[in-house]
C-alpha atoms as a PDB file:
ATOM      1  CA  UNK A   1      59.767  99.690 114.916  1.00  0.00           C
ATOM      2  CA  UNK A   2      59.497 100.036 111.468  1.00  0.00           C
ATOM      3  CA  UNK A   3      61.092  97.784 108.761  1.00  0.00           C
ATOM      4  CA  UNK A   4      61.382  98.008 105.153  1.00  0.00           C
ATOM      5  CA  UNK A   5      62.912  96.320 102.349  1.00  0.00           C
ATOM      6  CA  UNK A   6      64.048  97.286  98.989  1.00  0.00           C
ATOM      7  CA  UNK A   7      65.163 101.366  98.901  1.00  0.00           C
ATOM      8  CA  UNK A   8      65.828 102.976  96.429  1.00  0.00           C
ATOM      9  CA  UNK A   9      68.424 104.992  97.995  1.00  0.00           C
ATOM     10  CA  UNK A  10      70.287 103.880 100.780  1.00  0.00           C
ATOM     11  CA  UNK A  11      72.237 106.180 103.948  1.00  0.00           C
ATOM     12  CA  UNK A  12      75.383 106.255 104.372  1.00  0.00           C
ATOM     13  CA  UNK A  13      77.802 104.639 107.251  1.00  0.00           C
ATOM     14  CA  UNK A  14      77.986 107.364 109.838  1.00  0.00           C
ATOM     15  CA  UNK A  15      81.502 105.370 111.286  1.00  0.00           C
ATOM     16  CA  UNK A  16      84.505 105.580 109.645  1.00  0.00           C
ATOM     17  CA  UNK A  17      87.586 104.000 111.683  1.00  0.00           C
ATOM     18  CA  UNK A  18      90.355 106.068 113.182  1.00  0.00           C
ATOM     19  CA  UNK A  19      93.581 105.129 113.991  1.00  0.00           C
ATOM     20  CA  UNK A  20      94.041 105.223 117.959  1.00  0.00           C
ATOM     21  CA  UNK A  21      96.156 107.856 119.275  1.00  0.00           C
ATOM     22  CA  UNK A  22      98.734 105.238 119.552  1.00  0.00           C
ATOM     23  CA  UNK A  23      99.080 103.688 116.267  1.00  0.00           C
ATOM     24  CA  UNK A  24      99.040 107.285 115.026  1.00  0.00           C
ATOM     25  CA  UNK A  25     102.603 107.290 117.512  1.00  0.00           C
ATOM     26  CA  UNK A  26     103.732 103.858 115.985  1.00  0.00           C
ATOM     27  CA  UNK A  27     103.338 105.145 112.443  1.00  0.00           C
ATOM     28  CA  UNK A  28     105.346 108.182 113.351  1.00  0.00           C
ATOM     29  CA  UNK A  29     107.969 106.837 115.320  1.00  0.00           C
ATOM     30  CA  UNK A  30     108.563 103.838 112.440  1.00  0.00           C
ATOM     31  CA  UNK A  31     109.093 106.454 109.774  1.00  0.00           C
ATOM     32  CA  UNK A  32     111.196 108.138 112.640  1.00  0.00           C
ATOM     33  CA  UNK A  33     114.848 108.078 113.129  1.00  0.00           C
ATOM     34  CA  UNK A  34     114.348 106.818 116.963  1.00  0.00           C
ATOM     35  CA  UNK A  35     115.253 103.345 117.984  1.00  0.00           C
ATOM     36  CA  UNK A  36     112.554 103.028 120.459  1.00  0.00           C
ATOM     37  CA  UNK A  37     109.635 104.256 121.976  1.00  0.00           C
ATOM     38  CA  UNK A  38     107.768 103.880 125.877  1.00  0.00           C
ATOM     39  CA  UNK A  39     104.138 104.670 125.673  1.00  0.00           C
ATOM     40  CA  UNK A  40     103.106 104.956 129.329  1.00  0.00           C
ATOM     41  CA  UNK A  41      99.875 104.322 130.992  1.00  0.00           C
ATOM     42  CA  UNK A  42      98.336 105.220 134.444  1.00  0.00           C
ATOM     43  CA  UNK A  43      96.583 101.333 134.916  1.00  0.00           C
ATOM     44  CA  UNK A  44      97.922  98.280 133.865  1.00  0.00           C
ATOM     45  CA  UNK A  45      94.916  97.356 133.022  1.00  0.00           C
ATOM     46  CA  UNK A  46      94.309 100.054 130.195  1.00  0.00           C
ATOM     47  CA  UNK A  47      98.192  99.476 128.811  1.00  0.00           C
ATOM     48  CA  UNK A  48      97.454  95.704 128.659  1.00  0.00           C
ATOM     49  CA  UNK A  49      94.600  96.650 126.270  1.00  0.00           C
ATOM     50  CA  UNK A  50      96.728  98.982 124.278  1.00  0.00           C
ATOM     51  CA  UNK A  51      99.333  96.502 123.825  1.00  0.00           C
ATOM     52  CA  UNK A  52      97.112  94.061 122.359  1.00  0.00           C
ATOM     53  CA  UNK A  53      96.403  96.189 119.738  1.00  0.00           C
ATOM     54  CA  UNK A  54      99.519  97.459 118.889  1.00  0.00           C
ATOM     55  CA  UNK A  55     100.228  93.944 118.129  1.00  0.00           C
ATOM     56  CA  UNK A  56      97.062  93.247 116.526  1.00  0.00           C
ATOM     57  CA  UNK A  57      98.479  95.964 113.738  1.00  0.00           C
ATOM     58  CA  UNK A  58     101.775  94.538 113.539  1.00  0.00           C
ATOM     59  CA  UNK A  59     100.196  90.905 112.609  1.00  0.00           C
ATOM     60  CA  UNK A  60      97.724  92.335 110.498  1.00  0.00           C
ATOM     61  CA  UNK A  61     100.027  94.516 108.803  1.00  0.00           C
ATOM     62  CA  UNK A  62     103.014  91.886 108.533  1.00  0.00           C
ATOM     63  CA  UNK A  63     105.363  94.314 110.422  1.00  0.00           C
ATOM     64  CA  UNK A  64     106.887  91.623 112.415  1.00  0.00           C
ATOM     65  CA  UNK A  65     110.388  91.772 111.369  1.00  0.00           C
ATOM     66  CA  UNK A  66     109.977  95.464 111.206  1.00  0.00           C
ATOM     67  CA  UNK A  67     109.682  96.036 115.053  1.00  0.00           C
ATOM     68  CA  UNK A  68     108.973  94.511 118.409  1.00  0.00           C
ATOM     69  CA  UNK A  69     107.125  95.426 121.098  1.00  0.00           C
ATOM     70  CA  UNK A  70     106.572  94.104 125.512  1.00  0.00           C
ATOM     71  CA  UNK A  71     104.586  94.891 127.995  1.00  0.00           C
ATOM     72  CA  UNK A  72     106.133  95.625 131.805  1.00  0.00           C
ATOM     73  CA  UNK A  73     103.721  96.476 134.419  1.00  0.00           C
ATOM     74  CA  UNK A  74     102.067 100.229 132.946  1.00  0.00           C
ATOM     75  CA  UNK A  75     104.435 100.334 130.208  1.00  0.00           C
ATOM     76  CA  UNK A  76     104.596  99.305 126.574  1.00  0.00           C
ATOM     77  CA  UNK A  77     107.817  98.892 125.309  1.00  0.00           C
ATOM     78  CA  UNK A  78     108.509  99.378 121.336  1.00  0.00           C
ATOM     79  CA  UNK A  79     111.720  98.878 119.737  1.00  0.00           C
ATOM     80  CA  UNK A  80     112.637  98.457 115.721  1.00  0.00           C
ATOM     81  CA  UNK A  81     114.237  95.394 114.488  1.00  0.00           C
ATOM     82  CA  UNK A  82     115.715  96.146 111.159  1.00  0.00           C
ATOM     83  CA  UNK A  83     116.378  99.315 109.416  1.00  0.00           C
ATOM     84  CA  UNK A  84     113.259 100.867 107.063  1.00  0.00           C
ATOM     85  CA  UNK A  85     114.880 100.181 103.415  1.00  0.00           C
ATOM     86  CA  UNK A  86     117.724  98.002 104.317  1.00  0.00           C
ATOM     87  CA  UNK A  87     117.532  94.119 102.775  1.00  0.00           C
ATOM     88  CA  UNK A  88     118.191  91.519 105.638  1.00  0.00           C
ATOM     89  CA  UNK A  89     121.332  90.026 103.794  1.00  0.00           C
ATOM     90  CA  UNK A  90     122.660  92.820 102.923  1.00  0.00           C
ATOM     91  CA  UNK A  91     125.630  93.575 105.484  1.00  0.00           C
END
């Protein structure tokens, strides 16, 4: 192991972060016309996992009024709560 301190020119972050395949969907289906959106998965296992991102993203990107989304056995469920560009009190 080698160690050393002080250079003069550093290397660069081989990771950069990707979207997953599915908030790639999310994105696509929220600038979509649809009203909702089943992303199915073989295990439930794996879909719980995928669910808990997808609403990781919609906390962390304050989307909470925007859409909503449920989990049922292999399935994640993902519907939109109020219309892109509409105000709430408008009616």
């Amino acid at each position: 192991m080698k160690i050393t301190y002080d250079l003069t020119c550093l290397p660069e972050r081989k990771y950069q972060r990707q979207d997953s395949e599915e908030i790639v969907a999310l994105k696509v289906f929220l600038a979509g016309s649809q009203r909702n959106m089943v992303i199915e998965y073989e295990e439930p296992k794996k879909a719980k996992r995928r669910y808990d991102a997808l609403r990781g993203y919609r906390k962390n990107h304050k989307l909470e009024d925007v859409f909503d989304c449920y989990r049922v056995d292999h399935q994640v469920v993902i519907t939109k709560t109020k219309k892109k560009g509409r105000p709430a009190s408008a009616k």
